[in-house]
N, C-alpha and C. Protein backbone atom coordinates (compact mmCIF):
# COMPACT_ATOMS: atom_id res chain seq x y z
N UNK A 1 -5.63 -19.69 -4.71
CA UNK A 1 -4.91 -18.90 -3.72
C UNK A 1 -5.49 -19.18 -2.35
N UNK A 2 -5.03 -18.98 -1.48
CA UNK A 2 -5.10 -19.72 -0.04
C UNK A 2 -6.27 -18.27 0.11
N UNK A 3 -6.98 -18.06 0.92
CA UNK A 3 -7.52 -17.21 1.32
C UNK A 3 -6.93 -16.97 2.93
N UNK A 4 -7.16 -15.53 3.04
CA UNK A 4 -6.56 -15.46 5.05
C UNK A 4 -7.47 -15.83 5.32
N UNK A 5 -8.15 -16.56 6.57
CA UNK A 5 -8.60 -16.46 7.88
C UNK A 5 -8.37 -14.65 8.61
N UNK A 6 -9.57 -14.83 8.45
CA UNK A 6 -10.02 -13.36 9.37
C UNK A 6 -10.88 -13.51 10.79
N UNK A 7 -10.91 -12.62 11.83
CA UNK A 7 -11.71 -12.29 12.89
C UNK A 7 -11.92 -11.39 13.31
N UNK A 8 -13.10 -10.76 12.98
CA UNK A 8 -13.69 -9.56 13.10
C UNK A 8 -14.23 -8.96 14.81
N UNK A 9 -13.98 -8.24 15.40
CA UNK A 9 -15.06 -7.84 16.39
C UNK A 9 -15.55 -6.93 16.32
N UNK A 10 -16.94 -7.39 15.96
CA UNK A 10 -17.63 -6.40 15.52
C UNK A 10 -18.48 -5.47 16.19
N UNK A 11 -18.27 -5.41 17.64
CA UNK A 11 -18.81 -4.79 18.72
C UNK A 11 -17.81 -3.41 18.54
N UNK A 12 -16.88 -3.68 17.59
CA UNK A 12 -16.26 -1.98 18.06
C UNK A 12 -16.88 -1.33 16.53
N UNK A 13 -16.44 0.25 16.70
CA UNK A 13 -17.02 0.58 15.47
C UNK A 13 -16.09 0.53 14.50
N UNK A 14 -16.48 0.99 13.19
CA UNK A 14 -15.57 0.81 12.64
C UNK A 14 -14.46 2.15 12.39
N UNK A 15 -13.05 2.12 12.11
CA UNK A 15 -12.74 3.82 11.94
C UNK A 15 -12.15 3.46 10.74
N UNK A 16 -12.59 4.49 9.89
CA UNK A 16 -11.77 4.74 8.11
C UNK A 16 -10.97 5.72 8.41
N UNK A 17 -9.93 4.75 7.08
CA UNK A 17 -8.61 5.63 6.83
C UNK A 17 -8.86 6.11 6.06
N UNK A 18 -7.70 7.43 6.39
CA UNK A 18 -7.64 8.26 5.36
C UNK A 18 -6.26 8.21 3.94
N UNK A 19 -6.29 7.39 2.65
CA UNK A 19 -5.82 7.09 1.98
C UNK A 19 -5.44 7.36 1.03
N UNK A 20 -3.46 8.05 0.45
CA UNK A 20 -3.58 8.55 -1.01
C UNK A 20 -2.65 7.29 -1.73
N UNK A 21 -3.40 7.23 -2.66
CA UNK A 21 -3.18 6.27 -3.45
C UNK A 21 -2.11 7.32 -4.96
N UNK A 22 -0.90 6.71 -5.43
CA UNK A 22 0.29 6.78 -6.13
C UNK A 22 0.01 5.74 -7.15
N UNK A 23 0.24 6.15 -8.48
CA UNK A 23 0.24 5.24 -9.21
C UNK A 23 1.78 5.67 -10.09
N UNK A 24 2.76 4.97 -9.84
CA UNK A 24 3.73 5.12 -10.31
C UNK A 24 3.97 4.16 -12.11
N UNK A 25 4.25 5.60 -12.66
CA UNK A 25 4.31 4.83 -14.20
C UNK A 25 4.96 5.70 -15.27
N UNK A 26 5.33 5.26 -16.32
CA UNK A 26 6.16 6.32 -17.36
C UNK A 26 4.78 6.30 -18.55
N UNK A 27 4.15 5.22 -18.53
CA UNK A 27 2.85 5.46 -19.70
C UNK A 27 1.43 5.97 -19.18
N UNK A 28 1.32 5.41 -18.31
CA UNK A 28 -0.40 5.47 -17.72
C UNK A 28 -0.92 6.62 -17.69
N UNK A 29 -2.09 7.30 -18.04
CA UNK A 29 -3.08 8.57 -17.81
C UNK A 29 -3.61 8.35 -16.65
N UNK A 30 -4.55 9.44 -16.42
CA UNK A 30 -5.52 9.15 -15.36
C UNK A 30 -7.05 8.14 -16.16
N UNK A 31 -6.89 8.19 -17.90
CA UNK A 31 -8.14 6.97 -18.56
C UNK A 31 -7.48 5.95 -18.60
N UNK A 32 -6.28 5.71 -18.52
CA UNK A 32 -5.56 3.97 -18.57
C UNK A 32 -5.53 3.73 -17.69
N UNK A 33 -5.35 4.26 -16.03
CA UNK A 33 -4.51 3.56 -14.93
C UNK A 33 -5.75 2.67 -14.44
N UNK A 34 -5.61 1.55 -15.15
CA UNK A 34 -6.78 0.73 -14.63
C UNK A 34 -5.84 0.18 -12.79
N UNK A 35 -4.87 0.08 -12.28
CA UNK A 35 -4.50 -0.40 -11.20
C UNK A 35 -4.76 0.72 -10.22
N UNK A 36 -4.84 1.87 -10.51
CA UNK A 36 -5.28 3.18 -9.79
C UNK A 36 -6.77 3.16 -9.15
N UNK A 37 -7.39 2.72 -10.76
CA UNK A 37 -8.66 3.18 -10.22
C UNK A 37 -9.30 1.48 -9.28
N UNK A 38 -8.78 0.32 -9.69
CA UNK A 38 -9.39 -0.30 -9.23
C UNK A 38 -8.72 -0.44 -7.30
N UNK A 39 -7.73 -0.08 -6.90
CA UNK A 39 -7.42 0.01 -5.98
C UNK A 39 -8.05 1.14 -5.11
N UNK A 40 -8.41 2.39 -5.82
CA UNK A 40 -9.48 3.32 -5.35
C UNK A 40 -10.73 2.35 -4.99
N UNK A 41 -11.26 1.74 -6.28
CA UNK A 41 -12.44 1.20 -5.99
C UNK A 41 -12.52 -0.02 -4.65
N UNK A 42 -11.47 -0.33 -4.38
CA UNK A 42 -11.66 -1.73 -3.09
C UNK A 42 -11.31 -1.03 -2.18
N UNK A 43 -10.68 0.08 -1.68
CA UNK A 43 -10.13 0.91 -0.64
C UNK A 43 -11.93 1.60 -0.40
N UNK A 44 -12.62 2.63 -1.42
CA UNK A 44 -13.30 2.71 -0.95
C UNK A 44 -14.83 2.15 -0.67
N UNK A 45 -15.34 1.12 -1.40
CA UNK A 45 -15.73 -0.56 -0.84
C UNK A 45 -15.39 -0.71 0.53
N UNK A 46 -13.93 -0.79 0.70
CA UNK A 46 -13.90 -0.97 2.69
C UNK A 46 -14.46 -0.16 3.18
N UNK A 47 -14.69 0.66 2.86
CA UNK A 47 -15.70 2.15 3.86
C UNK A 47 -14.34 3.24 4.32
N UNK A 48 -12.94 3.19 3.72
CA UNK A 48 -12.49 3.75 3.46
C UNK A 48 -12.51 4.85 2.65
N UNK A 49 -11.47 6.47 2.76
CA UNK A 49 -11.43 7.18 2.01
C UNK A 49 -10.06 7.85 1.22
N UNK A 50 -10.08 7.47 -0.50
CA UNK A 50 -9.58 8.02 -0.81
C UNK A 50 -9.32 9.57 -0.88
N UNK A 51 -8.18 10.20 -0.31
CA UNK A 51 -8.54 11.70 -0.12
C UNK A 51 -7.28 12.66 -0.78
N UNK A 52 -6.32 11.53 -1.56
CA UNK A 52 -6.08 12.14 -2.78
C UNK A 52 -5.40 11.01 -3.61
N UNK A 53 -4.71 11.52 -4.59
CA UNK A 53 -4.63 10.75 -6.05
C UNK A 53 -3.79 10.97 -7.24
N UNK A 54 -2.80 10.36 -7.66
CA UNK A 54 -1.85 11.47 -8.27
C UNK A 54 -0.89 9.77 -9.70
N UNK A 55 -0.33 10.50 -10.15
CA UNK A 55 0.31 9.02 -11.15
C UNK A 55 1.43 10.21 -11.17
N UNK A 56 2.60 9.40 -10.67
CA UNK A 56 3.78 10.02 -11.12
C UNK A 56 4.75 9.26 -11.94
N UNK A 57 6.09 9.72 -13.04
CA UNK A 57 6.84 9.00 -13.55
C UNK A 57 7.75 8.35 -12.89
N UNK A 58 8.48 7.39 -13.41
CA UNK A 58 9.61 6.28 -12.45
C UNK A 58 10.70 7.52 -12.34
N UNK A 59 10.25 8.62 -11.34
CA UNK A 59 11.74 8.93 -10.93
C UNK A 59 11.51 9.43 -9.28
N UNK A 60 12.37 8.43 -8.79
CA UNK A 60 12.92 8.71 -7.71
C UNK A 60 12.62 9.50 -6.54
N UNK A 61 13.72 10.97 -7.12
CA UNK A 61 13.43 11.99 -6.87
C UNK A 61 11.65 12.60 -6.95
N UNK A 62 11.36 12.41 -7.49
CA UNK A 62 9.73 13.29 -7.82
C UNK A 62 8.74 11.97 -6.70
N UNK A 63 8.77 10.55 -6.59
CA UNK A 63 8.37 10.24 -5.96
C UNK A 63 8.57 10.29 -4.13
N UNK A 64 9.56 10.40 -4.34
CA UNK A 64 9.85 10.57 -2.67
C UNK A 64 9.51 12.16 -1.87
N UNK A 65 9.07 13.09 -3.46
CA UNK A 65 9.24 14.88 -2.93
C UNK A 65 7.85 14.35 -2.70
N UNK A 66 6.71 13.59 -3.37
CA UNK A 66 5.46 13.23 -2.94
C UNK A 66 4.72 12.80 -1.81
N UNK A 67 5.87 11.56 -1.81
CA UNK A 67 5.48 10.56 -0.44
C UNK A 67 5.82 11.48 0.68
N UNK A 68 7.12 12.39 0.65
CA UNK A 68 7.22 13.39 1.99
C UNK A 68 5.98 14.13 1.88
N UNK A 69 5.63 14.79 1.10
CA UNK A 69 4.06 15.73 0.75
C UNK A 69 3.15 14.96 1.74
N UNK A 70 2.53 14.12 1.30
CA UNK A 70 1.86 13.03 2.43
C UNK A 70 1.82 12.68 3.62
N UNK A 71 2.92 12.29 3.57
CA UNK A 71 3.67 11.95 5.02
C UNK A 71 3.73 12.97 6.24
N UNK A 72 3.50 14.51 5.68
CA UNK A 72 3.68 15.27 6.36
C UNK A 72 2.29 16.17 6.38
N UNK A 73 1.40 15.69 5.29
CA UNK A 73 -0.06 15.70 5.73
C UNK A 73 -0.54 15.17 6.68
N UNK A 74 -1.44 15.59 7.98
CA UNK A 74 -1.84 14.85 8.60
C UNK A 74 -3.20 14.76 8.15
N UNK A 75 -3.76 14.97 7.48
CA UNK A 75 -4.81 14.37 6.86
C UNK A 75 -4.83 12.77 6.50
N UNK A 76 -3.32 12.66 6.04
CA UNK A 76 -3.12 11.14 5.47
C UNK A 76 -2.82 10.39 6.45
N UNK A 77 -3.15 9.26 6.57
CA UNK A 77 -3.03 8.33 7.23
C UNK A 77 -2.48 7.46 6.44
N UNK A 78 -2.31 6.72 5.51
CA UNK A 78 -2.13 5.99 4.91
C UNK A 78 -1.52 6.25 3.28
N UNK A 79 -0.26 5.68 3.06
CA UNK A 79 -0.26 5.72 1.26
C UNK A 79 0.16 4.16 0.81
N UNK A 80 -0.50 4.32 -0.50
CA UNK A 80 -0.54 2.99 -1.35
C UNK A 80 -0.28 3.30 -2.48
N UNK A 81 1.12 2.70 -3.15
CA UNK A 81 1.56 3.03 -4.18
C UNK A 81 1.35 2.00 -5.34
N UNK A 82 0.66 2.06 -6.57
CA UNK A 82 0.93 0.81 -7.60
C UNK A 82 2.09 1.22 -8.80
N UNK A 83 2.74 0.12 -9.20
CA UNK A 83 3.69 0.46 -10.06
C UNK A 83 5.10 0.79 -9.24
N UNK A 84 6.06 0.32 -10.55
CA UNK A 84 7.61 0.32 -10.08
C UNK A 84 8.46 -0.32 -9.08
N UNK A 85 7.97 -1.49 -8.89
CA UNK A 85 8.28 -2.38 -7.81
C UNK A 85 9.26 -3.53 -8.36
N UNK A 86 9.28 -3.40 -9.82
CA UNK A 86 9.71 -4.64 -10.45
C UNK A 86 11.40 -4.52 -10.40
N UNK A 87 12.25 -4.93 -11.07
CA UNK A 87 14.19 -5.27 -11.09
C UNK A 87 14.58 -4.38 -12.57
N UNK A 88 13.49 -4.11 -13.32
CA UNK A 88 14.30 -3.27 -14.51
C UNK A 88 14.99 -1.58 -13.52
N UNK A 89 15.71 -1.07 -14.80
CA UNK A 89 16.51 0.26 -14.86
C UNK A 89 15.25 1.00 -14.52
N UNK A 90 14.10 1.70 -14.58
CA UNK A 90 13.02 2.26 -14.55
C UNK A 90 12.03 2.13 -12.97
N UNK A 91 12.27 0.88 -12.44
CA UNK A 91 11.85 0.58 -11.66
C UNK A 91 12.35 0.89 -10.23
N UNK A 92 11.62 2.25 -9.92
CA UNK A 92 12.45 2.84 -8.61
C UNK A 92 11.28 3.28 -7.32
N UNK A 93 10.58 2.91 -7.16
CA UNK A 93 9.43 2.75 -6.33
C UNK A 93 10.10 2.30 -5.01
N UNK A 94 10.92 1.47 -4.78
CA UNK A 94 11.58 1.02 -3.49
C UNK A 94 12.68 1.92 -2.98
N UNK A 95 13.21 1.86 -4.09
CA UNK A 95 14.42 2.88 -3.88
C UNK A 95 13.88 4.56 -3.12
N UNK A 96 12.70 4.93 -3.66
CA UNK A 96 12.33 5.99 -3.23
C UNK A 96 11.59 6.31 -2.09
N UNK A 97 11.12 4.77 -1.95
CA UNK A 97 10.28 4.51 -0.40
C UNK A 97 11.74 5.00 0.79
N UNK A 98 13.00 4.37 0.09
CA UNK A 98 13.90 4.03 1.04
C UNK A 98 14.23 5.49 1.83
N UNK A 99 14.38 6.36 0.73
CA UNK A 99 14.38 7.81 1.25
C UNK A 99 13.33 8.70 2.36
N UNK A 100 12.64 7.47 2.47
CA UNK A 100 11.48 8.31 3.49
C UNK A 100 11.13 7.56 4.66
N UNK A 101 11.49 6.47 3.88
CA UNK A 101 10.66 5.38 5.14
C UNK A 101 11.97 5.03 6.80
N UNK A 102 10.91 5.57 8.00
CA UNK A 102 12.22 5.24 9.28
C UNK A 102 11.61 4.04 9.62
N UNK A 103 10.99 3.31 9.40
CA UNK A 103 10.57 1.53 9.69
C UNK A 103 10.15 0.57 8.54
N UNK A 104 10.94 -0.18 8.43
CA UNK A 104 9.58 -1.16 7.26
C UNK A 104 9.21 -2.16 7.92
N UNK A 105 8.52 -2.29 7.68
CA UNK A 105 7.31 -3.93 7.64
C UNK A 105 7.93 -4.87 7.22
N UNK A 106 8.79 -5.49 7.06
CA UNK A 106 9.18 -6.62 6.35
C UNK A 106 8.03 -7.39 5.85
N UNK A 107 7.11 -7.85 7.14
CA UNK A 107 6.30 -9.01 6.84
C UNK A 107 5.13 -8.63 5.54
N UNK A 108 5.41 -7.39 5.10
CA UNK A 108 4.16 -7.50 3.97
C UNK A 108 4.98 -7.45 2.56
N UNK A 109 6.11 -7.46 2.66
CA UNK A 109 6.56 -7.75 1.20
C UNK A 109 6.92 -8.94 1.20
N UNK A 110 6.98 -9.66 2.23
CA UNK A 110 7.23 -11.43 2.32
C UNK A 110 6.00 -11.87 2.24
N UNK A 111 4.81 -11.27 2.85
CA UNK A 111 3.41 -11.95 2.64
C UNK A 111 3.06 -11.61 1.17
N UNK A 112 2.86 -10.72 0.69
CA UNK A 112 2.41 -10.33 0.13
C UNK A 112 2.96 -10.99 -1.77
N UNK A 113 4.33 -11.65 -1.49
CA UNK A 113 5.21 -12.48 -2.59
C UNK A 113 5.07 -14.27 -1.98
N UNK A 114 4.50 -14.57 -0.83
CA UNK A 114 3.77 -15.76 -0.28
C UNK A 114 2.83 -15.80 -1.25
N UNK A 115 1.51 -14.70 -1.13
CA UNK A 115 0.80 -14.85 -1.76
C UNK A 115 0.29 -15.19 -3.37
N UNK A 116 1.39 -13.89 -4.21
CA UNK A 116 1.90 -13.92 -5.03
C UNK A 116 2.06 -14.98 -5.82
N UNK A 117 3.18 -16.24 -5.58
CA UNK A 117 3.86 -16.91 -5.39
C UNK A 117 2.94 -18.25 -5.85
N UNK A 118 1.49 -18.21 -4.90
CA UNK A 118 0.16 -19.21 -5.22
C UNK A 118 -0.31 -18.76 -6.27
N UNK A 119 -0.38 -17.69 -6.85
CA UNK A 119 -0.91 -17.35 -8.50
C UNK A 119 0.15 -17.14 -9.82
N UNK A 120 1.12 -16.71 -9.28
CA UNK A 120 1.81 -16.46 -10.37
C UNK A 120 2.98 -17.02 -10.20
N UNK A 121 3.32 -18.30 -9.69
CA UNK A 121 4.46 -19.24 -9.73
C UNK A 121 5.84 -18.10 -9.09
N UNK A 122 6.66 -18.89 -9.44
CA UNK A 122 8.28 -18.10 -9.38
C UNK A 122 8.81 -16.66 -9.83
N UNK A 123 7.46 -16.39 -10.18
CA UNK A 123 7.69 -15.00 -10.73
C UNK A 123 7.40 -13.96 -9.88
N UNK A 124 6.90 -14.38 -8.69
CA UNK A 124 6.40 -13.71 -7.26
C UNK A 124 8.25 -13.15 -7.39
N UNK A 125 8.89 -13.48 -7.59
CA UNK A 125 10.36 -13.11 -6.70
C UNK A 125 10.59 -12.00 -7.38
N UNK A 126 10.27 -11.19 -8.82
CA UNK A 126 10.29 -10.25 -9.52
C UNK A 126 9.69 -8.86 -8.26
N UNK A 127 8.63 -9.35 -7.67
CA UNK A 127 8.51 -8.33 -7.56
C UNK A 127 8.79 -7.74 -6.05
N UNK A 128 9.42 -6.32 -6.15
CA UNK A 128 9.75 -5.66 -4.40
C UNK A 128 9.12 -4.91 -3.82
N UNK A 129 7.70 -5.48 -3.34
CA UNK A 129 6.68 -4.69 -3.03
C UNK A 129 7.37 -4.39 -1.18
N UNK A 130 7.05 -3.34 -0.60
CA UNK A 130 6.96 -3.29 0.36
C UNK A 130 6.04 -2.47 1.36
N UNK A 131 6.48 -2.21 2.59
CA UNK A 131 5.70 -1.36 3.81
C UNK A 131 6.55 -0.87 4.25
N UNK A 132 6.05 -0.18 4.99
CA UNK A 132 6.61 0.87 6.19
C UNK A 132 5.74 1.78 7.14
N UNK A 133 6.62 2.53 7.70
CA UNK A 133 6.25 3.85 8.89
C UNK A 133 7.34 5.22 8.25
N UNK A 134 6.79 6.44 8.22
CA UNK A 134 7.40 7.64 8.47
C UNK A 134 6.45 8.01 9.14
N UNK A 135 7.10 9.10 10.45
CA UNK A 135 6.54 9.76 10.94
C UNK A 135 5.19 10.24 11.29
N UNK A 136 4.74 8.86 11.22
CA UNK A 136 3.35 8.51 11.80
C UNK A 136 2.17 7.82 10.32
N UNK A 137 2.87 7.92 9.28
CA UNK A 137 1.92 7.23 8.59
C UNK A 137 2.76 6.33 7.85
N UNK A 138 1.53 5.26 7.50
CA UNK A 138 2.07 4.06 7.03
C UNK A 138 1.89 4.20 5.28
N UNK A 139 3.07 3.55 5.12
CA UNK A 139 3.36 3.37 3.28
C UNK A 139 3.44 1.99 2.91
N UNK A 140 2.94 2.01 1.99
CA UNK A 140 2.74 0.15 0.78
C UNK A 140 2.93 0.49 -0.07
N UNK A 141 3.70 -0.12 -0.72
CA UNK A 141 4.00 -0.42 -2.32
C UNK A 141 3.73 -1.31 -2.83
N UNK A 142 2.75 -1.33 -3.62
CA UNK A 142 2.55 -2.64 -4.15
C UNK A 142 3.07 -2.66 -6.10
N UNK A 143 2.77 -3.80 -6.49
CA UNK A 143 3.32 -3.86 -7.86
C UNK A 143 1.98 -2.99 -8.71
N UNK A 144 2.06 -2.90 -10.14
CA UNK A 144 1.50 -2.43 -11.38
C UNK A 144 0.06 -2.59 -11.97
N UNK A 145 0.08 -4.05 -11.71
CA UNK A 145 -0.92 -5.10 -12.23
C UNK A 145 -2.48 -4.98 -11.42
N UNK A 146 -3.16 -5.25 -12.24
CA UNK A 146 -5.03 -4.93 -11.70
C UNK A 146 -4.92 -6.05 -10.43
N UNK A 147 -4.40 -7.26 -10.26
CA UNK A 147 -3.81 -8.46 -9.98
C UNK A 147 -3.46 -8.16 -8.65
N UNK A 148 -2.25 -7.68 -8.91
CA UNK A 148 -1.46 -7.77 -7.45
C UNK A 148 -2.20 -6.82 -6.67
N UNK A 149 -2.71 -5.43 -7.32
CA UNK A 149 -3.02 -4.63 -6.50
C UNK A 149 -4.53 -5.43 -5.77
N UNK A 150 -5.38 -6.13 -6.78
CA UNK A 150 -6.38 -6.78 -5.74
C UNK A 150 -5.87 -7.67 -4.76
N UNK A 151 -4.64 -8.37 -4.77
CA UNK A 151 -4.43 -9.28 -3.87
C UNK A 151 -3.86 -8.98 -2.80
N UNK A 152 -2.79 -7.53 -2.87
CA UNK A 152 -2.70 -7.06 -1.90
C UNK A 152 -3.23 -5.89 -0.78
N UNK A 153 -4.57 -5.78 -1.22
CA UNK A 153 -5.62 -5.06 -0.66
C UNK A 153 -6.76 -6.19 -0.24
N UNK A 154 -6.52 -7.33 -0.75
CA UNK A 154 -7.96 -8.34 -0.50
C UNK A 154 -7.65 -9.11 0.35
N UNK A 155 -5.97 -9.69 0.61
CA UNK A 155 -5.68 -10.43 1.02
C UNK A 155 -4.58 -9.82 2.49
N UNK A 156 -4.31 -8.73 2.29
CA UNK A 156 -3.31 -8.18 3.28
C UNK A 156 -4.29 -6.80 3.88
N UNK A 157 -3.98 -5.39 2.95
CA UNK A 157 -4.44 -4.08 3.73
C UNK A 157 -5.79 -4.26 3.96
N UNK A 158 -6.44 -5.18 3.35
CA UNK A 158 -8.13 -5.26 3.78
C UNK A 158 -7.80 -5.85 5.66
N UNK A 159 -7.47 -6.37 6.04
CA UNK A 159 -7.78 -6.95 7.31
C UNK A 159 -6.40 -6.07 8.15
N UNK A 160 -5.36 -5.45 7.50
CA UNK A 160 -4.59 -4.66 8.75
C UNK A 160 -4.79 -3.43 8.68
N UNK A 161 -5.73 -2.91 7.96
CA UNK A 161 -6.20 -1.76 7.94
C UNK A 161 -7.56 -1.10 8.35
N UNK A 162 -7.84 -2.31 9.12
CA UNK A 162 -9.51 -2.52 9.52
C UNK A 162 -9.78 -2.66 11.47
N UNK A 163 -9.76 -1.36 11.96
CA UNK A 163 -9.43 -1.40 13.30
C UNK A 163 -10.25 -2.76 13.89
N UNK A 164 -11.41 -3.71 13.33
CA UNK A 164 -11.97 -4.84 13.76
C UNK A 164 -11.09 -5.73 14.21
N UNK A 165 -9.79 -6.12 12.80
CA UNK A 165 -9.45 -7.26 13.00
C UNK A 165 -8.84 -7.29 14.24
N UNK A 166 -8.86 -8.85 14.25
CA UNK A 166 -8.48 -9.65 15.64
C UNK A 166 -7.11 -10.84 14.68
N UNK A 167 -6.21 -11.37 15.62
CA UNK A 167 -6.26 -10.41 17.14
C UNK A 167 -5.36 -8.98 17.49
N UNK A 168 -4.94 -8.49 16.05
CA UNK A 168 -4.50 -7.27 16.09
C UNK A 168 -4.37 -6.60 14.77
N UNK A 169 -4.04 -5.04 14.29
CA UNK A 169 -4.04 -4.38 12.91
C UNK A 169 -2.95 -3.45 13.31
N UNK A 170 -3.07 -2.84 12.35
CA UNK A 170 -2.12 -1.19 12.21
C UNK A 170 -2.88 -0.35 12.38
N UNK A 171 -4.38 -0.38 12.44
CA UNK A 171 -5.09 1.02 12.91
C UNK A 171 -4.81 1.08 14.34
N UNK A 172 -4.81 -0.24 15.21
CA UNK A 172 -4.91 0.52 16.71
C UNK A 172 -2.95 0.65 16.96
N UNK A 173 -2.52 0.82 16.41
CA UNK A 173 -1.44 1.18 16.97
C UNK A 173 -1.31 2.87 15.72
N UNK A 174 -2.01 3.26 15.38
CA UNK A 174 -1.90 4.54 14.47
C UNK A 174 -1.13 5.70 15.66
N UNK A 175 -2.38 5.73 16.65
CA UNK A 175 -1.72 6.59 17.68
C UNK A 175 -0.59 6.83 18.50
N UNK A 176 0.33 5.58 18.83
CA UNK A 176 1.63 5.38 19.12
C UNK A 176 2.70 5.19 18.24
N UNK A 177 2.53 5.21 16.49
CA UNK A 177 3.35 5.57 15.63
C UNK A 177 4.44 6.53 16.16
N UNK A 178 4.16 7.48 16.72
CA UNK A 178 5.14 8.98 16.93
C UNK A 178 5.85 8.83 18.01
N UNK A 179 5.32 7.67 18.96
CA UNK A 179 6.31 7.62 19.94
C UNK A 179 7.77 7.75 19.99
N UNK A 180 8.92 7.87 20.74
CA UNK A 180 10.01 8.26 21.02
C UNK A 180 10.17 7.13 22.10
């Protein structure tokens, strides 16, 4: 896999987000969700904080009454969803982003299936991970797998979620999110 190129300046300090992590699934516990916990574990590794935590089933409705929950926390800064990103009947993780989200990111469900794409061939196109903005905090969806969720935290939210990087992130624009 290609690795990014990063540039740090490290003369500023650093500021942690505040992060709830979604594990969207119809089987997983809180002792199976190995994509839960290991995405906890690299979020807080960055010197980030997980500051809540939840596995809901593939519906829709119950995910989007969540992501508004969040969204309208200002505690949260940030949500990261694993699971339900994929093209089956069950798979409604996007669909439910759609209900909340007033901006997406395009570029991280295209990077993020770039990346993809170098490990897991043609099968990158399965999956509809995406980003966004509501009302001041930012949302990711990423896919299911121990996999994707490291690659799209190692290779993407690790460096735009890190007020250092150069020559720009999503932390320093956190504060002009709400603009009008």
């Amino acid at each position: 896999m290609t690795t990014i190129p990063a540039s740090f300046d490290e003369n500023l300090p650093f500021l942690p987000v505040q992060i709830a992590v979604l594990t969207v699934s119809d089987t997983r516990t809180p002792e199976t969700d190995t994509s839960g916990d290991r995405l906890q574990a690299l979020i807080e590794a960055d010197g980030h904080s997980v500051i809540a935590r939840t596995i809901l089933k593939d519906d829709a409705d119950v995910i989007a009454v969540q992501l508004t929950a969040w969204i309208d926390d200002p505690a949260v800064d940030c949500v990261v969803t694993t699971g339900g990103t994929g093209v089956t009947g069950r798979d409604v993780t996007p669909e439910a982003f759609d209900r909340v989200l007033e901006k997406q990111i395009d570029g991280f469900g295209e990077m993020f299936r770039w990346l993809s794409f170098q490990v897991i061939g043609t099968s990158a196109l399965q999956s509809r991970a995406l980003g966004g903005v509501a009302r001041g905090t930012y949302l990711f969806a990423l896919p299911g797998s121990t996999g994707a969720v490291k690659d799209g935290w190692t290779q993407i939210l690790r460096y735009q979620l890190d007020n250092r990087h150069r020559p720009c992130n999503l932390v320093e624009l956190m504060p002009r999110l709400r603009e009008t």
